[in-house]
N, C-alpha and C. Protein backbone atom coordinates (compact mmCIF):
# COMPACT_ATOMS: atom_id res chain seq x y z
N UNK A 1 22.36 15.46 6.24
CA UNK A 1 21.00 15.93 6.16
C UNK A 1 20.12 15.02 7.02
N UNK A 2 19.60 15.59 7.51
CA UNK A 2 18.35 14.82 8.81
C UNK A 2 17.28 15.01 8.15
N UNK A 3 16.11 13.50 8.31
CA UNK A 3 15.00 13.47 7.58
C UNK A 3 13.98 13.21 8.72
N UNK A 4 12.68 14.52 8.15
CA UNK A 4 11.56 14.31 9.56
C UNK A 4 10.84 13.17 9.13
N UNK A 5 10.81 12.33 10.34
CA UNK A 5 10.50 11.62 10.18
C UNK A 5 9.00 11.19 10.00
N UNK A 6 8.85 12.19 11.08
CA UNK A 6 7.40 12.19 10.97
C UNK A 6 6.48 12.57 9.56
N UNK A 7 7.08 13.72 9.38
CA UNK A 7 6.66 14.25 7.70
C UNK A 7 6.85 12.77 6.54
N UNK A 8 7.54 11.96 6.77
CA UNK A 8 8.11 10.87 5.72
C UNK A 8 7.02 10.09 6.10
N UNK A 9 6.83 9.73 7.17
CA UNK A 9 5.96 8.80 7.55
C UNK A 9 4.54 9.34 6.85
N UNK A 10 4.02 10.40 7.15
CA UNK A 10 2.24 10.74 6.79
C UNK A 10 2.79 10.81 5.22
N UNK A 11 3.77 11.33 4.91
CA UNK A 11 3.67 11.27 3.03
C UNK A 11 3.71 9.91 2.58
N UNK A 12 4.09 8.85 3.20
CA UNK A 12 3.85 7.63 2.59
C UNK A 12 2.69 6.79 2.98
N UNK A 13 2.27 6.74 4.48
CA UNK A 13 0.72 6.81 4.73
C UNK A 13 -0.20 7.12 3.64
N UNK A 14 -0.01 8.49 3.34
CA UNK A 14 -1.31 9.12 2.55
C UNK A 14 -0.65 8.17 0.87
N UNK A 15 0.60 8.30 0.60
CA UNK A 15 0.46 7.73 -1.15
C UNK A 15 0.02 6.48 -0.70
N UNK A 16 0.02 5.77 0.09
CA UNK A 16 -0.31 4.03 0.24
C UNK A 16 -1.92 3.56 0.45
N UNK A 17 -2.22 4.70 0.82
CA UNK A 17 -4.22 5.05 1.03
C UNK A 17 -4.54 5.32 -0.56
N UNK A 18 -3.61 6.37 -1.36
CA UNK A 18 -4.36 6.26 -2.47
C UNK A 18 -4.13 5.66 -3.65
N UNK A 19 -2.90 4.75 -3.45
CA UNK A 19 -2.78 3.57 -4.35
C UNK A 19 -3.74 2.47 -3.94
N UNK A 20 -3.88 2.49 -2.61
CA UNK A 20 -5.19 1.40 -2.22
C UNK A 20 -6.55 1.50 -2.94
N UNK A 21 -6.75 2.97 -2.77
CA UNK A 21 -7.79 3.30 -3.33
C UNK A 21 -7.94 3.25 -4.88
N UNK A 22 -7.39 3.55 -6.08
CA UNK A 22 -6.91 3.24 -7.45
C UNK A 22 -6.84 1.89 -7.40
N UNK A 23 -6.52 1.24 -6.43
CA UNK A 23 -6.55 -0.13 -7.10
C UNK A 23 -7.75 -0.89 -6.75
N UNK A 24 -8.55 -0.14 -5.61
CA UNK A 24 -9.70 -1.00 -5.24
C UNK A 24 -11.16 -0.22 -6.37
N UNK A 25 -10.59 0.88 -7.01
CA UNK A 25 -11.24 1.62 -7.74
C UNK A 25 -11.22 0.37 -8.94
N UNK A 26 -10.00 0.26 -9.50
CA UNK A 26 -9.49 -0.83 -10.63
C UNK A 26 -10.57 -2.19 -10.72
N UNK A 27 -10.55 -2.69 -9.37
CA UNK A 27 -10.77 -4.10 -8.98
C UNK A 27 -12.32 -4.21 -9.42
N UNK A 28 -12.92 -3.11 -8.72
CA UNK A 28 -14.52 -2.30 -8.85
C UNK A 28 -14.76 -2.79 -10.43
N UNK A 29 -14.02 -1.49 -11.14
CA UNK A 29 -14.55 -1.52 -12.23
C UNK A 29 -14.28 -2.59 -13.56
N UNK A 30 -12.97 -3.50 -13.24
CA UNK A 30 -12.28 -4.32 -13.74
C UNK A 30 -12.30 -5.51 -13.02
N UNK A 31 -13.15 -6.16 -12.41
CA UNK A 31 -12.05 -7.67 -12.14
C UNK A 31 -11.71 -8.20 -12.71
N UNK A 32 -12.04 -8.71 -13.62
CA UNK A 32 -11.28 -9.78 -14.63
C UNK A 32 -9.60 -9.25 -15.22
N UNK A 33 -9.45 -8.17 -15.48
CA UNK A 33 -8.09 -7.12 -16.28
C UNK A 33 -7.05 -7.14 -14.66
N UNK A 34 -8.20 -7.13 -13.94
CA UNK A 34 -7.53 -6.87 -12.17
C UNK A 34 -6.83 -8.31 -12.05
N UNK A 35 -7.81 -8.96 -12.07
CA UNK A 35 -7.41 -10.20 -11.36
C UNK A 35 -5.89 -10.89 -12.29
N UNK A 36 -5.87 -10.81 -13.67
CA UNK A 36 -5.05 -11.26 -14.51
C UNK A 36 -3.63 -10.37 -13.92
N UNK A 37 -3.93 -9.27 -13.76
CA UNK A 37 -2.49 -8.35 -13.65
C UNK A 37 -2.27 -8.92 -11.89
N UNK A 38 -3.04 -9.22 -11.36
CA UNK A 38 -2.52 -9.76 -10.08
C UNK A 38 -1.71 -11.10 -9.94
N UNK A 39 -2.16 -11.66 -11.18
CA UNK A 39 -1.82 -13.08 -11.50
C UNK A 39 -0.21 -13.24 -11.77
N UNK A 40 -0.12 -12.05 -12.43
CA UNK A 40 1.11 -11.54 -13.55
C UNK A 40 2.07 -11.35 -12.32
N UNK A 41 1.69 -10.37 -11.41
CA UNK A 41 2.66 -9.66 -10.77
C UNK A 41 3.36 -10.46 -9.44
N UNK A 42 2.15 -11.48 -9.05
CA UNK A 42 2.68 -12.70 -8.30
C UNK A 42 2.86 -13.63 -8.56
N UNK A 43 3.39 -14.06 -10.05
CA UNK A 43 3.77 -15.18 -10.66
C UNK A 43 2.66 -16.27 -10.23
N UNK A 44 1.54 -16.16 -9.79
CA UNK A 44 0.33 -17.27 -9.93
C UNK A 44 -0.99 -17.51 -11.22
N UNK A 45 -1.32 -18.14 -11.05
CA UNK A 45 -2.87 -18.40 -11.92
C UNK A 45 -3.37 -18.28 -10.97
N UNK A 46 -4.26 -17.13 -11.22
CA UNK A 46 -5.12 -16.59 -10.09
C UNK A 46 -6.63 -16.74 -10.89
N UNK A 47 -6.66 -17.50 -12.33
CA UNK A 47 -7.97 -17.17 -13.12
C UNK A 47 -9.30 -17.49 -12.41
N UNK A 48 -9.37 -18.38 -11.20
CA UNK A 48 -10.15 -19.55 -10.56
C UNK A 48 -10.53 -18.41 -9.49
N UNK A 49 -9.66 -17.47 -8.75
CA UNK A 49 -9.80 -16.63 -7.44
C UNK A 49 -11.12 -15.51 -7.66
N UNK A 50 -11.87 -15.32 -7.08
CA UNK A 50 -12.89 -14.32 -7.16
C UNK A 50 -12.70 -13.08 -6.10
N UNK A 51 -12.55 -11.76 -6.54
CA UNK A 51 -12.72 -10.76 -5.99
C UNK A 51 -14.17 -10.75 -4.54
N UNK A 52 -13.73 -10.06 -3.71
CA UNK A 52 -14.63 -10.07 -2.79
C UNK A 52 -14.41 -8.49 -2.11
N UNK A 53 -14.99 -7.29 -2.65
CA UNK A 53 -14.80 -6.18 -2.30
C UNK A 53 -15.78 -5.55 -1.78
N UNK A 54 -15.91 -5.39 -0.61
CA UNK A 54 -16.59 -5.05 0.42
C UNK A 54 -16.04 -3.26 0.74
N UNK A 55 -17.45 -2.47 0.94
CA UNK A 55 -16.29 -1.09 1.34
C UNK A 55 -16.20 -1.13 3.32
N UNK A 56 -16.39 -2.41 4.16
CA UNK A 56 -15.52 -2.41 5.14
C UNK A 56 -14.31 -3.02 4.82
N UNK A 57 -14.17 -3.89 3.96
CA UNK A 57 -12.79 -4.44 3.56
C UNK A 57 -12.15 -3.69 2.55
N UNK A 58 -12.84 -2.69 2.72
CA UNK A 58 -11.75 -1.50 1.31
C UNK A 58 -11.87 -0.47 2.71
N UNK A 59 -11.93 -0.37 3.69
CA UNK A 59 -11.83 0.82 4.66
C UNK A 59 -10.48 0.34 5.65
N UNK A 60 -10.78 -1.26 6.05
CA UNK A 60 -9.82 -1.93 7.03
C UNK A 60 -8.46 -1.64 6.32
N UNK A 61 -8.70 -2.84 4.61
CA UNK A 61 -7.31 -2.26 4.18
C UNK A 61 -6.97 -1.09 3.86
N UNK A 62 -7.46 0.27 3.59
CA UNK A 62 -6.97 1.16 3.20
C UNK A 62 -5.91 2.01 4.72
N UNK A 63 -6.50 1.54 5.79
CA UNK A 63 -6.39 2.03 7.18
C UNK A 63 -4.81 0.60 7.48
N UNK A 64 -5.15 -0.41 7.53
CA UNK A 64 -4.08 -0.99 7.45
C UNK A 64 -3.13 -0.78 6.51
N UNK A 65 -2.93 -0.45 5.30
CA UNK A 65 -1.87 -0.54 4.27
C UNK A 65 -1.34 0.71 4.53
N UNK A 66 -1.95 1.90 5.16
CA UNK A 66 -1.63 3.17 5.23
C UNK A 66 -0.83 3.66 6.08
N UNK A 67 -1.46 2.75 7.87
CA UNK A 67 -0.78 2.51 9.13
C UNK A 67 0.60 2.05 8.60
N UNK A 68 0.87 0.82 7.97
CA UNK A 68 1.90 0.00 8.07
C UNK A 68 2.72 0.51 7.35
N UNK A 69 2.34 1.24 6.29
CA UNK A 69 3.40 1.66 5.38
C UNK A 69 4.04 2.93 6.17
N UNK A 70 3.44 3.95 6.71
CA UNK A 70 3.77 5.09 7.37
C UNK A 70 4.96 4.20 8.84
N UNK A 71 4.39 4.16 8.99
CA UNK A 71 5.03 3.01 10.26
C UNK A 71 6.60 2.75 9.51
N UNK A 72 6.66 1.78 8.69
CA UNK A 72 7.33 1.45 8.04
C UNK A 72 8.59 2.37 7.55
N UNK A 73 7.87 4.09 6.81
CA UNK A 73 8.86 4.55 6.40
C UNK A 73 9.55 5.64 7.35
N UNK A 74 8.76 5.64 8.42
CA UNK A 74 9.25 6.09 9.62
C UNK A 74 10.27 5.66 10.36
N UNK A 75 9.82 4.34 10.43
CA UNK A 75 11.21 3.95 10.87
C UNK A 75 12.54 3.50 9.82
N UNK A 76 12.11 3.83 8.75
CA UNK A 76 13.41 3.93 7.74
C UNK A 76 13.78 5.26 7.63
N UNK A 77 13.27 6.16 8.16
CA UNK A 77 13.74 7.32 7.65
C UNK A 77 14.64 7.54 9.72
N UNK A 78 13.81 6.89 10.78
CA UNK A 78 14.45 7.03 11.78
C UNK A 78 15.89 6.33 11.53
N UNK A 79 16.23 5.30 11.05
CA UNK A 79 17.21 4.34 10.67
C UNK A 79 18.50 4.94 10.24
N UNK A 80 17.95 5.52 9.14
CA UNK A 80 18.18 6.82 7.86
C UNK A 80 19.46 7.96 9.16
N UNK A 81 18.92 8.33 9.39
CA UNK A 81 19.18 9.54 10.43
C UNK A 81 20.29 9.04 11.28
N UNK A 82 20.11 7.55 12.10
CA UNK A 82 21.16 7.08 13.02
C UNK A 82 22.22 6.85 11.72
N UNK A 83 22.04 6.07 11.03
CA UNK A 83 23.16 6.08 10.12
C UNK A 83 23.86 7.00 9.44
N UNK A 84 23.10 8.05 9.30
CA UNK A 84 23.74 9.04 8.31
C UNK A 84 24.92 10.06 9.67
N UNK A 85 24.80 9.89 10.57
CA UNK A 85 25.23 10.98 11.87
C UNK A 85 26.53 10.80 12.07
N UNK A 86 26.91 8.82 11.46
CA UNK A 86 28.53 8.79 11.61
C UNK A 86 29.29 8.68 10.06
């Protein structure tokens, strides 16, 4: 089975824009619940770190995390394809 790649790529683009977004939604309405589960999930004490959410720095990353991830599963799904052929 051959996977488009292109199609793989914009479907993970677009979920990676709107997990960005849910979480910068989160951060908004939660920092403190935010910042602790960030703490959690990268094994740091983050209690001291202060949120700084800007909506150009919620536009850059949503545009970067979206690029890179699409990027990303593009070329796993191109990868995908050379490998699967033998």
């Amino acid at each position: 089975m051959k996977l488009n790649t292109q199609a793989i790529g914009l479907a993970v683009a677009a979920g990676a824009a709107i997990a960005w977004a849910i979480c910068s939604i989160f951060i908004a309405l939660a920092p403190r619940p935010a910042m602790v589960l960030t703490g959690a999930i990268f094994h740091i004490q983050a209690a001291s770190v202060t949120w700084s959410l800007t909506w150009a720095g919620f536009f850059i990353g949503l545009c970067a995390w979206a690029v890179t991830a699409g990027l990303f599963a593009a070329l796993c799904a191109s990868l995908y394809n050379r490998f699967a052929r033998g």
